[in-house]
Structure formats: structure tokens, C-alpha cells
C-alpha atoms as a PDB file:
ATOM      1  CA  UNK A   1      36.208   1.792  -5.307  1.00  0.00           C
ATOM      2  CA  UNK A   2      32.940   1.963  -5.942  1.00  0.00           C
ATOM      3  CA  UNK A   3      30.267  -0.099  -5.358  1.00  0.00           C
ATOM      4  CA  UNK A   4      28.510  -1.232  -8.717  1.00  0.00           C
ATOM      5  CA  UNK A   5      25.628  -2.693  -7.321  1.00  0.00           C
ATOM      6  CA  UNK A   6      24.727   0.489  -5.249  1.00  0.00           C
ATOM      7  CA  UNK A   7      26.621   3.405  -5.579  1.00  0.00           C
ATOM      8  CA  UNK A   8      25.639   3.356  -9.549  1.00  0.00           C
ATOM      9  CA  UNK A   9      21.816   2.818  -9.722  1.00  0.00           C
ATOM     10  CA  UNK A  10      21.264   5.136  -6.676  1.00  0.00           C
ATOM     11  CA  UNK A  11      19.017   7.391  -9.675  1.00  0.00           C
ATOM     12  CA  UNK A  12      16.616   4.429  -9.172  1.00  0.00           C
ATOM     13  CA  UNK A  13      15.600   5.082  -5.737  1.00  0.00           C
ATOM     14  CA  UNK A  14      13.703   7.759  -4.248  1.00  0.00           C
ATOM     15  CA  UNK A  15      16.020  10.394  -1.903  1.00  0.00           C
ATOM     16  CA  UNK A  16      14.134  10.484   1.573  1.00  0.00           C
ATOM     17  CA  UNK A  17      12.999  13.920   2.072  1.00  0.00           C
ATOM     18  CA  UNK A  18      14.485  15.086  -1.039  1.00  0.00           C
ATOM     19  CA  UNK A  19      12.168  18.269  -0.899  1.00  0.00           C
ATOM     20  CA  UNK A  20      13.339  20.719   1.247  1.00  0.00           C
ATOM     21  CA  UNK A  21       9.963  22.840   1.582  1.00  0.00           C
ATOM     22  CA  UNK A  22       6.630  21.507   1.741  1.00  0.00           C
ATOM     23  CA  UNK A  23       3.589  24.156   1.142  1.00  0.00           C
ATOM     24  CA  UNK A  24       0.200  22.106   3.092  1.00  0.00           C
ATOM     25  CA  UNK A  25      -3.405  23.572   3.169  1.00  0.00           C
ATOM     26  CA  UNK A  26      -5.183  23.776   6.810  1.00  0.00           C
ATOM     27  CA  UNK A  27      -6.892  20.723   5.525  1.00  0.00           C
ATOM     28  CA  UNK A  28      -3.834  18.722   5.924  1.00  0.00           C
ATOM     29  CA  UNK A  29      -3.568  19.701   9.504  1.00  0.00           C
ATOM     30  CA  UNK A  30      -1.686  18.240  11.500  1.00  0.00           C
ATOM     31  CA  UNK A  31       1.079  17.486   9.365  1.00  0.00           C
ATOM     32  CA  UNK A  32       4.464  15.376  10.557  1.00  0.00           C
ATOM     33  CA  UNK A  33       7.473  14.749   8.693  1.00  0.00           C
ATOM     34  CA  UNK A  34       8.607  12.323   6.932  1.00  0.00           C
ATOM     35  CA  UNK A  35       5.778  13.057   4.537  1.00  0.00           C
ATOM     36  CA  UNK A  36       3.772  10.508   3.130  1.00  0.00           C
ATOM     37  CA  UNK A  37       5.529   8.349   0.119  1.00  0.00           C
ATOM     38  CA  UNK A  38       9.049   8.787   1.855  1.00  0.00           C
ATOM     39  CA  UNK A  39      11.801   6.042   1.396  1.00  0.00           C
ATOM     40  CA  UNK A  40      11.943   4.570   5.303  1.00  0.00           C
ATOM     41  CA  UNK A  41      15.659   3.101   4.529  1.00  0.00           C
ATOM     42  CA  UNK A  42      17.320   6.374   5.212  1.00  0.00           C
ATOM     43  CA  UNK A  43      14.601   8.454   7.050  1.00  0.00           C
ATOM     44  CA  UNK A  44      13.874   9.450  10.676  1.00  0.00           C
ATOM     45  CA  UNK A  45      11.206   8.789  13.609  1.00  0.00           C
ATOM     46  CA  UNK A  46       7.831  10.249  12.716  1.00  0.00           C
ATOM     47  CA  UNK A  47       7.339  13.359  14.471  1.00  0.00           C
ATOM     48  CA  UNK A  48       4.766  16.289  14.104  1.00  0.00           C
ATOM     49  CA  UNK A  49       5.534  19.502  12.623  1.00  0.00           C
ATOM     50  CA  UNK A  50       3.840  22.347  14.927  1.00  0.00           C
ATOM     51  CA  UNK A  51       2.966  24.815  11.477  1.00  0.00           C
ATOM     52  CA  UNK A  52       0.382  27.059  13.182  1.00  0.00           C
ATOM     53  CA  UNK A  53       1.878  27.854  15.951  1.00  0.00           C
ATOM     54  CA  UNK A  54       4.713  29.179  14.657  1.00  0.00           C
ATOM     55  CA  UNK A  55       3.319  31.756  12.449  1.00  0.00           C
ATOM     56  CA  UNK A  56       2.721  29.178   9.405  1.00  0.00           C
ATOM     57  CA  UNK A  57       5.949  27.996   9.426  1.00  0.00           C
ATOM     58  CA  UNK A  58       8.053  25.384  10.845  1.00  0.00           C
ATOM     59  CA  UNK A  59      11.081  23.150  10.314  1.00  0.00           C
ATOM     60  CA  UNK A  60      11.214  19.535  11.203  1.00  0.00           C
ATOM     61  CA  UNK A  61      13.890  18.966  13.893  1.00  0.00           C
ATOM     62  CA  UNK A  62      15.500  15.798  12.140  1.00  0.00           C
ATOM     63  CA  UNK A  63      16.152  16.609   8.358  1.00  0.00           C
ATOM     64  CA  UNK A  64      15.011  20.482   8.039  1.00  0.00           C
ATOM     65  CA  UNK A  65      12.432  20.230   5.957  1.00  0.00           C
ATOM     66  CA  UNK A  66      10.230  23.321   5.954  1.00  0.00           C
ATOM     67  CA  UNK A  67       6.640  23.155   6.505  1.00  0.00           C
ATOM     68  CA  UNK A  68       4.713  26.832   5.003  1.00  0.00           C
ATOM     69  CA  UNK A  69       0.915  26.543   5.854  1.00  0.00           C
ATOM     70  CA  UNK A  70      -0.672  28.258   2.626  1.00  0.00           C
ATOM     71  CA  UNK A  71      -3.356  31.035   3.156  1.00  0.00           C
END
């Protein structure tokens, strides 16, 4: 059964690292994942992503998220 007072107003809460491909300017160098504004109930240990030095792109080890550095 489910649980009323979770299960049904999970629409309410924000997904933690719900986008699965995050564009970032050289500006925003370094970057690290979870990204700013993330729910911390569900998320992992802070860790930074190593963009340009993988040819622009890179993947964060813990969720997946993809990291493109933009021109």
C-alpha cells in the first residue's frame, strides 16, 4: 500500500539531479556535482567534475550527470 503522506505529494519536491546534462561556460569553472539548488535528502558527496580535461566533457561518477563545457 501506498504511503499517502509521501508516495502521493512526491510532485511537490524537487528530484535531486533530475537533469541529466548540464551545459556550463568556462566561467563556471570548476564545476562539481550535485549542482547548486539540489535536494540534499537523496543526493551524493560533493565531488568535482574534471570538464576540461576530458575534451569538454565529463560524467559525474555518482549519479551520471553529464557536464558539456560550451565553446
Amino acid at each position: 500500500m501506498v504511503n499517502p503522506d509521501t508516495a502521493a505529494n512526491q510532485q511537490d519536491f524537487n528530484t535531486p539531479n533530475a537533469k541529466k546534462a548540464v551545459e556550463i561556460k568556462a566561467a563556471n569553472l570548476p564545476v562539481h556535482c550535485p549542482v547548486e539548488g539540489s535536494s540534499l535528502w537523496n543526493s551524493h558527496p560533493k565531488v568535482y567534475i574534471p570538464v576540461e580535461e576530458n575534451g569538454g566533457e565529463a560524467k559525474c561518477p555518482y549519479c551520471g550527470t553529464m557536464f558539456k563545457l560550451l565553446g
